[in-house]
Protein backbone atom coordinates (compact mmCIF):
# COMPACT_ATOMS: atom_id res chain seq x y z
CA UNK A 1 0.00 0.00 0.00
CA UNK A 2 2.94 2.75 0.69
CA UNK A 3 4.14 1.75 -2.20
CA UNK A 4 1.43 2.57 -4.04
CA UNK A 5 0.78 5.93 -2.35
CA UNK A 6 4.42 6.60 -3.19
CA UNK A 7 4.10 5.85 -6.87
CA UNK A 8 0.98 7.82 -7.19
CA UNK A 9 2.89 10.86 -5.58
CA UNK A 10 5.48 10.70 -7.84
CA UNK A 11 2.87 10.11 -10.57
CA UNK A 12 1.10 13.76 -9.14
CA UNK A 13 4.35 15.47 -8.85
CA UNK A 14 5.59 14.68 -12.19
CA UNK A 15 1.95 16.01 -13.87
CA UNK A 16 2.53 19.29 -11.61
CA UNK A 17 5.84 19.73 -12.84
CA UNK A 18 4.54 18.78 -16.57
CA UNK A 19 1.96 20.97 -16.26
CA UNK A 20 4.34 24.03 -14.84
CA UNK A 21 6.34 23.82 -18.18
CA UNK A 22 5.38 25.71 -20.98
CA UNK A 23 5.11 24.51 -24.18
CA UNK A 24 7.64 26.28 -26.78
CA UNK A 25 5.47 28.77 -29.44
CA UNK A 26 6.03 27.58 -32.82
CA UNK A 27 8.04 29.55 -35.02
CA UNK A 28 5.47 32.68 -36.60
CA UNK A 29 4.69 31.68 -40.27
CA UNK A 30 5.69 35.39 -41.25
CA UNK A 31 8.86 36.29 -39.18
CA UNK A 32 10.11 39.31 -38.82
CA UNK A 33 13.55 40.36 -40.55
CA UNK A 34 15.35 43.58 -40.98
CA UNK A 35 17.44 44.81 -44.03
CA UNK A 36 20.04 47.50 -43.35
CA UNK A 37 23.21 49.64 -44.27
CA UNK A 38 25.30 52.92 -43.71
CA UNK A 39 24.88 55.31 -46.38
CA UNK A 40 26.48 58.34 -45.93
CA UNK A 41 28.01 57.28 -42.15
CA UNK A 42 24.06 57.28 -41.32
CA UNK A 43 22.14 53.84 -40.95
CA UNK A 44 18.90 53.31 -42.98
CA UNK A 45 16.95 50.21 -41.70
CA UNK A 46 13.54 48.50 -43.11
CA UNK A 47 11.91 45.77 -40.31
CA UNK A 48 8.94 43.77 -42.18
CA UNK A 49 7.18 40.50 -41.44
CA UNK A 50 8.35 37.96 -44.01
CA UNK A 51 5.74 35.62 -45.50
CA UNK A 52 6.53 32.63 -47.03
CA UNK A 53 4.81 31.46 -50.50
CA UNK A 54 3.86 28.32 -49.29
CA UNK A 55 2.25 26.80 -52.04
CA UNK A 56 0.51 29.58 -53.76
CA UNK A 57 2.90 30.57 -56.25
CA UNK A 58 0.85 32.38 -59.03
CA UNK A 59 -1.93 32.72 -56.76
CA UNK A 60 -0.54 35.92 -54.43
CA UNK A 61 -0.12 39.32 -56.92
CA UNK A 62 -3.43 39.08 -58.78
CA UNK A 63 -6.38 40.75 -58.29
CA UNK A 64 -8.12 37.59 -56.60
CA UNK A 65 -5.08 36.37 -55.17
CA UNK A 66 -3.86 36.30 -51.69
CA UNK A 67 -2.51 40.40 -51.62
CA UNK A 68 -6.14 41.22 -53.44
CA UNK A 69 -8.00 39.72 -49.98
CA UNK A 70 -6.33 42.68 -48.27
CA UNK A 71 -8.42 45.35 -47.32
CA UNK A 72 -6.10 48.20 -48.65
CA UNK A 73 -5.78 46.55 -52.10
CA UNK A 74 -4.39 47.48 -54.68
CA UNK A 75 -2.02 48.81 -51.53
CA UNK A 76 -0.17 45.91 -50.70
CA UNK A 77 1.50 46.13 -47.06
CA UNK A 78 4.95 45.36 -48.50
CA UNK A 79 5.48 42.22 -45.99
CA UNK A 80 2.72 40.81 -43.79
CA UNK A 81 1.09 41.15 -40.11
CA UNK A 82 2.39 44.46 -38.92
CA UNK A 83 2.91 47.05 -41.02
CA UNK A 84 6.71 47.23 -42.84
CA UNK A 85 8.51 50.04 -40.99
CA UNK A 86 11.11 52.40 -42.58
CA UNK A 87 13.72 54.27 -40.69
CA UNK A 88 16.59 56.48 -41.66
CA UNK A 89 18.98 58.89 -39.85
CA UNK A 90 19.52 60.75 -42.60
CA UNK A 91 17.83 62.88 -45.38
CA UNK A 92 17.50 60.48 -48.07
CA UNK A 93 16.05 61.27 -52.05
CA UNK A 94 14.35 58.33 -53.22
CA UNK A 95 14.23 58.33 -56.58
CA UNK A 96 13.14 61.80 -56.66
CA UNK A 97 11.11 61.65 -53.17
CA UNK A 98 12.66 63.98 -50.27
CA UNK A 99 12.41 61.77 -47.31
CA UNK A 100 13.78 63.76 -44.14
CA UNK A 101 15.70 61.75 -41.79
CA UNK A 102 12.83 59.56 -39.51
CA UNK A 103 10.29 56.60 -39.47
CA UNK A 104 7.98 55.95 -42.10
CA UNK A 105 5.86 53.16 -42.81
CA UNK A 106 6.12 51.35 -46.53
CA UNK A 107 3.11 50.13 -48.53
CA UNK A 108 3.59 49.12 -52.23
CA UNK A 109 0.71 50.35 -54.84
CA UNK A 110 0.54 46.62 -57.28
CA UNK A 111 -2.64 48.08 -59.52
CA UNK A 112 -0.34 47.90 -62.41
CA UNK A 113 1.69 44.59 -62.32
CA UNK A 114 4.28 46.18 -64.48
CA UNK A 115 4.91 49.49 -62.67
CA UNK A 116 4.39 49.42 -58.98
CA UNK A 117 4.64 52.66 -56.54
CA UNK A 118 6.46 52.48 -53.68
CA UNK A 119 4.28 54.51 -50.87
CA UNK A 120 5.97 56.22 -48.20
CA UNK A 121 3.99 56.80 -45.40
CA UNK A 122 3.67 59.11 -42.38
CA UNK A 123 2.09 57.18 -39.97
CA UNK A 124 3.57 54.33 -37.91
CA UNK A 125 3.16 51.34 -35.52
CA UNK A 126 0.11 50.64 -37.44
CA UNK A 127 -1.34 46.96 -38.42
CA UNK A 128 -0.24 46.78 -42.82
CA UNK A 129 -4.26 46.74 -43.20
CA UNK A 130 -4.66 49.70 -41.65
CA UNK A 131 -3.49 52.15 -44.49
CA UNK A 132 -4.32 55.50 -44.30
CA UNK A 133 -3.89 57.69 -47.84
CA UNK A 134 -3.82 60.87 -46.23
CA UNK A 135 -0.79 60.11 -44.81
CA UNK A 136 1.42 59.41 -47.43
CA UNK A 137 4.52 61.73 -47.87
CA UNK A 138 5.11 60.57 -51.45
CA UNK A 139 4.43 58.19 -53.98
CA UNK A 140 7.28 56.99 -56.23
CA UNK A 141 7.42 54.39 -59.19
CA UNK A 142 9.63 51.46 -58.86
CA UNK A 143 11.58 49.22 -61.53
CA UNK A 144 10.06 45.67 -61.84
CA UNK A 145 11.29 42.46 -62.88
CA UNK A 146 9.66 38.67 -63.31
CA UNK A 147 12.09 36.53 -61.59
CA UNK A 148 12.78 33.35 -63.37
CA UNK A 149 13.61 31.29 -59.76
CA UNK A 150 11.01 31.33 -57.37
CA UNK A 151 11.66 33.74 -54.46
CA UNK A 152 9.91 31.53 -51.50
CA UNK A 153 10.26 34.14 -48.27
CA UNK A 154 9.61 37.81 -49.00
CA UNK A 155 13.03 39.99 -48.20
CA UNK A 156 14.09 43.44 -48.77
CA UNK A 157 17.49 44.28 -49.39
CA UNK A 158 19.42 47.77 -48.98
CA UNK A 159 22.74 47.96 -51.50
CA UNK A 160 24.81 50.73 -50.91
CA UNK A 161 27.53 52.15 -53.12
CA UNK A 162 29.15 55.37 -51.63
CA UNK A 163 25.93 58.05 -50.81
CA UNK A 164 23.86 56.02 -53.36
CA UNK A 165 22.11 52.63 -53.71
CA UNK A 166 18.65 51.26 -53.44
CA UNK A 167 15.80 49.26 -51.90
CA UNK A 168 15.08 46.19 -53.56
CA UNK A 169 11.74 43.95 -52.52
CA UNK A 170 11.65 40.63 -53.86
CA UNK A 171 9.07 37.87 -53.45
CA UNK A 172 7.31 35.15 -55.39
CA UNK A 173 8.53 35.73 -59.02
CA UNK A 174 8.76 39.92 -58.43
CA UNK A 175 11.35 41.98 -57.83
CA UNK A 176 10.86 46.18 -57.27
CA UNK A 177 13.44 48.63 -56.39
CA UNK A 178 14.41 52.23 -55.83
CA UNK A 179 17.02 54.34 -56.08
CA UNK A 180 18.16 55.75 -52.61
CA UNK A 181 20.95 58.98 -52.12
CA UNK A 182 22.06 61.60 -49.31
CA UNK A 183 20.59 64.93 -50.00
């Protein structure tokens, strides 16, 4: 009989200390990255939820695909989840765009597939669906390209060469960019 009660104690301590341990989160299907650099001594820096394509490639940049489910479509969110935030510490002119030094928030307009906008926007810390026109600072059109090799996780990427370079987006089978320099 003790030995019993002892094996049942054990038994009730080990589902306490089972219980007391949580289980790990599973990575987030969209994680968040940041692309980076130093242009002009001064660090520009884009943080963005990363979706994956998961099985919908051709199914994401069209009108009734994935991005056109979005309630700010044709303005696509530029990443997924939270809204894709842009910072610089320095006065930047992209491609043709004054952007004083700060935080911004960048959407991407996709109504043409062959000549998207990148959107700079005002307001920040927002969800990416909650999109707000009346904020933008400036509009700007970006160079596109069909990507032969599929692109499976969304990423941004900053090149720098001296006080120039540009933001490139590239997902799916797309690729935008912009020219970025010091004013």
């Amino acid at each position: 009989m003790n030995k019993l009660l002892a094996c049942a104690g054990l038994l009730l301590v080990a589902a306490t200390i089972s219980a007391q341990t949580p289980t790990p989160k599973p990575p987030p299907k969209s994680p968040t990255e940041t692309a980076s650099a130093s242009i002009g001594g001064k660090t520009i820096k884009i943080t963005y939820s990363s979706p994956g394509v998961k099985g919908r490639e051709g199914h994401l940049f069209t009108k009734d695909g994935q991005i056109g489910k979005d309630p700010t479509y044709p303005v696509w969110r530029a990443g997924a989840n939270a809204a894709t935030a842009f910072h610089t510490d320095v006065d930047l002119n992209v491609h043709g765009l004054a952007v004083p030094a700060g935080d911004y928030t960048l959407y991407v307009d996709i109504s043409d597939p062959d000549s998207w906008i990148l959107v700079v926007n005002k307001q920040t810390g927002q969800w990416g669906t909650k999109y707000d026109k009346s904020q933008d600072l400036g509009r700007v059109k970006m160079k596109t390209d069909h990507l032969p090799q599929l692109v499976e996780n969304l990423e941004y990427t900053i090149k720098v060469d001296g006080n120039s370079g540009g933001i490139n987006l590239s997902w799916e089978h797309e690729s935008a960019w912009v020219d970025i320099d010091v004013k």
